[in-house]
N, C-alpha and C. Protein backbone atom coordinates (compact mmCIF):
# COMPACT_ATOMS: atom_id res chain seq x y z
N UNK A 1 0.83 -1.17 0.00
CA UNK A 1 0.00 0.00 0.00
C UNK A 1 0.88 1.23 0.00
N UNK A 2 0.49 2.28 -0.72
CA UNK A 2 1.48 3.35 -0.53
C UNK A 2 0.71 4.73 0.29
N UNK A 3 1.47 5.36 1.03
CA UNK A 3 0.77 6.45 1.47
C UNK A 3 1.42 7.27 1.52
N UNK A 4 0.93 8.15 0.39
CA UNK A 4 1.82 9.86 0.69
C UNK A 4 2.67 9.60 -0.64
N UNK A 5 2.91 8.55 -1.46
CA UNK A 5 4.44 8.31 -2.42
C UNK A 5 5.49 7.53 -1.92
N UNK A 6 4.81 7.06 -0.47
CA UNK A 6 6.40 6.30 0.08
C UNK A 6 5.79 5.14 0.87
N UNK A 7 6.18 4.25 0.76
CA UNK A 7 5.95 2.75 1.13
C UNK A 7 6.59 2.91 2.64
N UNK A 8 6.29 2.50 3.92
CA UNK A 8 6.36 2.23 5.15
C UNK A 8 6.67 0.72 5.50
N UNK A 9 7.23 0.63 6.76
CA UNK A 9 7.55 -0.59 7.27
C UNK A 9 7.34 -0.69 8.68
N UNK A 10 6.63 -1.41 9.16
CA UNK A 10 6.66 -1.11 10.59
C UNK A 10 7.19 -2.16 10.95
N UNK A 11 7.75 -2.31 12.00
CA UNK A 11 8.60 -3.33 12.95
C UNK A 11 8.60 -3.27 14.24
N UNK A 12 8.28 -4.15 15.32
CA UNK A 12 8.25 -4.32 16.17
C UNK A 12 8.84 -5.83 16.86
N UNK A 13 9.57 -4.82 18.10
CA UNK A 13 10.72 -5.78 18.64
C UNK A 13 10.08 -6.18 20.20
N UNK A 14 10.25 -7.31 20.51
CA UNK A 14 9.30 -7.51 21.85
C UNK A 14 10.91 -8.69 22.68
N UNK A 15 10.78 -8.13 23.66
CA UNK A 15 11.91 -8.98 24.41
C UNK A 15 11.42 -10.53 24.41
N UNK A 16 12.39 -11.13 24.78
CA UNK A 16 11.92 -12.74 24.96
C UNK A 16 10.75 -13.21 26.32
N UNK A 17 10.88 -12.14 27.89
CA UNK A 17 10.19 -12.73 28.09
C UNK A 17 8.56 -12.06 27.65
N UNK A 18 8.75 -11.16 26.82
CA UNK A 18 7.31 -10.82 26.47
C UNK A 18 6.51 -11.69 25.35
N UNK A 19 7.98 -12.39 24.74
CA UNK A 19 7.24 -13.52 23.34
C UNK A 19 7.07 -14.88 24.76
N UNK A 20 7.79 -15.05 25.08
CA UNK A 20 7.28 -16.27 26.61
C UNK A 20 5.79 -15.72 27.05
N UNK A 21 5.46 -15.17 27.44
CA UNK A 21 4.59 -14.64 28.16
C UNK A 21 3.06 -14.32 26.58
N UNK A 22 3.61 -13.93 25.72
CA UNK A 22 2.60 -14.41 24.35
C UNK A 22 2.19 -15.86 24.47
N UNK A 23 3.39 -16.51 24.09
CA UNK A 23 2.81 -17.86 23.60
C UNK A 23 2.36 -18.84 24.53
N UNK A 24 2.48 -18.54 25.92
CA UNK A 24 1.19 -18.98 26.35
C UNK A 24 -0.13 -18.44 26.79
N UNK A 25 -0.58 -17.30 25.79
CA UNK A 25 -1.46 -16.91 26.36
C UNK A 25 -2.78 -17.89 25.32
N UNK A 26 -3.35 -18.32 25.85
CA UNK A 26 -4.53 -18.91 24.82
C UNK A 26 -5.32 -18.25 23.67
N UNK A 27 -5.51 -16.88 24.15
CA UNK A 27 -6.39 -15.84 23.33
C UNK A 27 -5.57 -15.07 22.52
N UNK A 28 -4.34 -15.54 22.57
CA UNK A 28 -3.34 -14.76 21.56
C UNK A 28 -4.11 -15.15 20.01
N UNK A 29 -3.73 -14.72 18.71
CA UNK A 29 -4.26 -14.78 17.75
C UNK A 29 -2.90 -14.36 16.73
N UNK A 30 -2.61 -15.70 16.17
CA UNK A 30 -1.66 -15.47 15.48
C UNK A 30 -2.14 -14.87 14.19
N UNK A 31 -1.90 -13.81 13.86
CA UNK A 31 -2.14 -12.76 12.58
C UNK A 31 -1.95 -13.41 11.42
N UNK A 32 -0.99 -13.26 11.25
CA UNK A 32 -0.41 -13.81 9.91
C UNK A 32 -1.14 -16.14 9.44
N UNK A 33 -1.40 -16.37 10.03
CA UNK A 33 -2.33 -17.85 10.03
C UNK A 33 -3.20 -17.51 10.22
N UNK A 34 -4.07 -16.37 10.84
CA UNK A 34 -6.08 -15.72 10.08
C UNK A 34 -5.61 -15.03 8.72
N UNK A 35 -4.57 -14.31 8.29
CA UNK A 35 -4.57 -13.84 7.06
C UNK A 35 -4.49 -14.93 6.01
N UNK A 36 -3.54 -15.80 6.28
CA UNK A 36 -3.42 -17.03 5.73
C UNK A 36 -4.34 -17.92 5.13
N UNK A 37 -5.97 -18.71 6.28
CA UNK A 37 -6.75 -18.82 6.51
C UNK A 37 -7.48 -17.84 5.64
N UNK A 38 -7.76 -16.74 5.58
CA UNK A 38 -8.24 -15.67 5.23
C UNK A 38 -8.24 -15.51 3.30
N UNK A 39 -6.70 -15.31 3.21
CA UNK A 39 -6.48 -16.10 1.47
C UNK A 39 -7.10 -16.57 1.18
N UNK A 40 -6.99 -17.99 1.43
CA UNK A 40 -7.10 -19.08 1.35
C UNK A 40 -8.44 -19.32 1.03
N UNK A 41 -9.67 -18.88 2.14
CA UNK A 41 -10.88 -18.91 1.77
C UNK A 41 -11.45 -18.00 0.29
N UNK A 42 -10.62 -16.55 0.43
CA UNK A 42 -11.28 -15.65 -0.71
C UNK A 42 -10.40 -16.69 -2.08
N UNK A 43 -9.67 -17.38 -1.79
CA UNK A 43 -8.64 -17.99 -3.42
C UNK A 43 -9.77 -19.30 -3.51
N UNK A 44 -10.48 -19.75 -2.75
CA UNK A 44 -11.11 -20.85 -2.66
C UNK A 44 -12.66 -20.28 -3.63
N UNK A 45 -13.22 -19.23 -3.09
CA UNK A 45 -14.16 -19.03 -3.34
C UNK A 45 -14.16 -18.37 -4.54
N UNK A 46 -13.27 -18.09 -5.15
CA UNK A 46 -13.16 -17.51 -6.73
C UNK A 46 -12.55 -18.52 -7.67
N UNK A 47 -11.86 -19.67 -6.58
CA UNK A 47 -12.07 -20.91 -8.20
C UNK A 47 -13.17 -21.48 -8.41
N UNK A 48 -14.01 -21.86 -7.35
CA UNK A 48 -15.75 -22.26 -7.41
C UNK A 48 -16.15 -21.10 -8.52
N UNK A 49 -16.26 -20.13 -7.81
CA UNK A 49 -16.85 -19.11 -8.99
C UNK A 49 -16.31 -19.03 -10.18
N UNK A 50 -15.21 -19.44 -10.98
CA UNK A 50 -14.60 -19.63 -12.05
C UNK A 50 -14.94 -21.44 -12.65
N UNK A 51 -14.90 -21.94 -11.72
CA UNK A 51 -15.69 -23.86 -12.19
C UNK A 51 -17.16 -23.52 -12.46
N UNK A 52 -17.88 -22.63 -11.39
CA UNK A 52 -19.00 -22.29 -12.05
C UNK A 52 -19.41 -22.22 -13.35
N UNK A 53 -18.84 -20.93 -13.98
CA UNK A 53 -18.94 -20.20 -14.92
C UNK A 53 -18.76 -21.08 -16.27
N UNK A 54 -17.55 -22.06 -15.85
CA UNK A 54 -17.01 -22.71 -16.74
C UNK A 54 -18.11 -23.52 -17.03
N UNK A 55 -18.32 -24.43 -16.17
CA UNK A 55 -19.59 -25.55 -16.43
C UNK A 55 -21.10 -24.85 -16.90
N UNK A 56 -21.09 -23.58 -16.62
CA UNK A 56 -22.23 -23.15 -17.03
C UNK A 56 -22.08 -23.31 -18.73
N UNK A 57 -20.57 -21.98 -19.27
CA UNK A 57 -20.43 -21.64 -20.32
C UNK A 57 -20.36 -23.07 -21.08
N UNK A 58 -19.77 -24.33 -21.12
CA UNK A 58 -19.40 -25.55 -21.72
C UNK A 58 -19.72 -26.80 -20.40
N UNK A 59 -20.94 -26.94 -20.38
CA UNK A 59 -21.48 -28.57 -19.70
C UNK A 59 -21.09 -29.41 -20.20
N UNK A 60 -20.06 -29.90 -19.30
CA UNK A 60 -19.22 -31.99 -19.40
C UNK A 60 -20.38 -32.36 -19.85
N UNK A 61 -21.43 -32.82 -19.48
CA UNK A 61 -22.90 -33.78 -19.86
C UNK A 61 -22.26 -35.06 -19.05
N UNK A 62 -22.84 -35.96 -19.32
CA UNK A 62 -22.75 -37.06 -18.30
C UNK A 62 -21.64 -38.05 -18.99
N UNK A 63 -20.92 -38.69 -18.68
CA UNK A 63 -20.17 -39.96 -19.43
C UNK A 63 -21.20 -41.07 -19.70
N UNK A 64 -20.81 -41.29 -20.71
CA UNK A 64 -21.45 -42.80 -21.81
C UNK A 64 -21.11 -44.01 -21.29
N UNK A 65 -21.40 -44.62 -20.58
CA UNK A 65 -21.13 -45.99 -20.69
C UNK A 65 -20.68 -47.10 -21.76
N UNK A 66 -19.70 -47.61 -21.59
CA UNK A 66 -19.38 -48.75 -23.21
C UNK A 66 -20.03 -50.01 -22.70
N UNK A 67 -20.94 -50.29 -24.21
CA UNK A 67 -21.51 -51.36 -23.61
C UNK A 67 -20.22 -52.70 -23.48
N UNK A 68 -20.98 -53.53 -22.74
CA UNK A 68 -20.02 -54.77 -22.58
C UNK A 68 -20.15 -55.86 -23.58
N UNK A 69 -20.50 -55.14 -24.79
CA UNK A 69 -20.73 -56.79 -25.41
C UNK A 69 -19.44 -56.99 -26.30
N UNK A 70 -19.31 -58.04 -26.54
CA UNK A 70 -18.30 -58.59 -27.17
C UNK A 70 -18.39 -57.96 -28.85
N UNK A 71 -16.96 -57.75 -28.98
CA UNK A 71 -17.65 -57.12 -30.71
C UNK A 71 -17.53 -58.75 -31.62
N UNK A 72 -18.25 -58.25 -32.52
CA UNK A 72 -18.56 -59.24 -33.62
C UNK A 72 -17.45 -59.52 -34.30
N UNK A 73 -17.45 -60.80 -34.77
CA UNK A 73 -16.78 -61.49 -35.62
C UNK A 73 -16.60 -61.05 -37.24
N UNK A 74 -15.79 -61.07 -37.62
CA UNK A 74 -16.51 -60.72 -39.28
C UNK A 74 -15.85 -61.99 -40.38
């Protein structure tokens, strides 16, 4: 995202016992695995919507069965 003409970075440094004291908290919420998660669902839901479209625009139809009979002699 740009703001202003100039791309930003934020960074944040947390001592060890404050990442100790994170990872066991239960209600922590790892960010980056809901964004992940998050992808994942919107990349999910626009290939359905693209298989949609497809099967709408050109229907497989059903497969043919071969019959089982023996072919003829000639």
């Amino acid at each position: 995202m740009s703001c202003g003409g100039s791309d930003r970075i934020i960074a944040i440094y947390l001592s060890n016992d404050a990442l100790s004291t994170m990872s066991q908290d239960d209600k922590l919420i790892d960010l980056n695995s809901e964004r992940a998660k998050r992808v994942h669902d919107l990349n999910e839901k626009r290939l359905n919507e693209v298989r949609q479209a497809f099967e709408q625009a050109m229907p497989l139809g059903k497969a043919k069965k071969k019959p089982k009979n023996k072919p003829k002699k000639r």
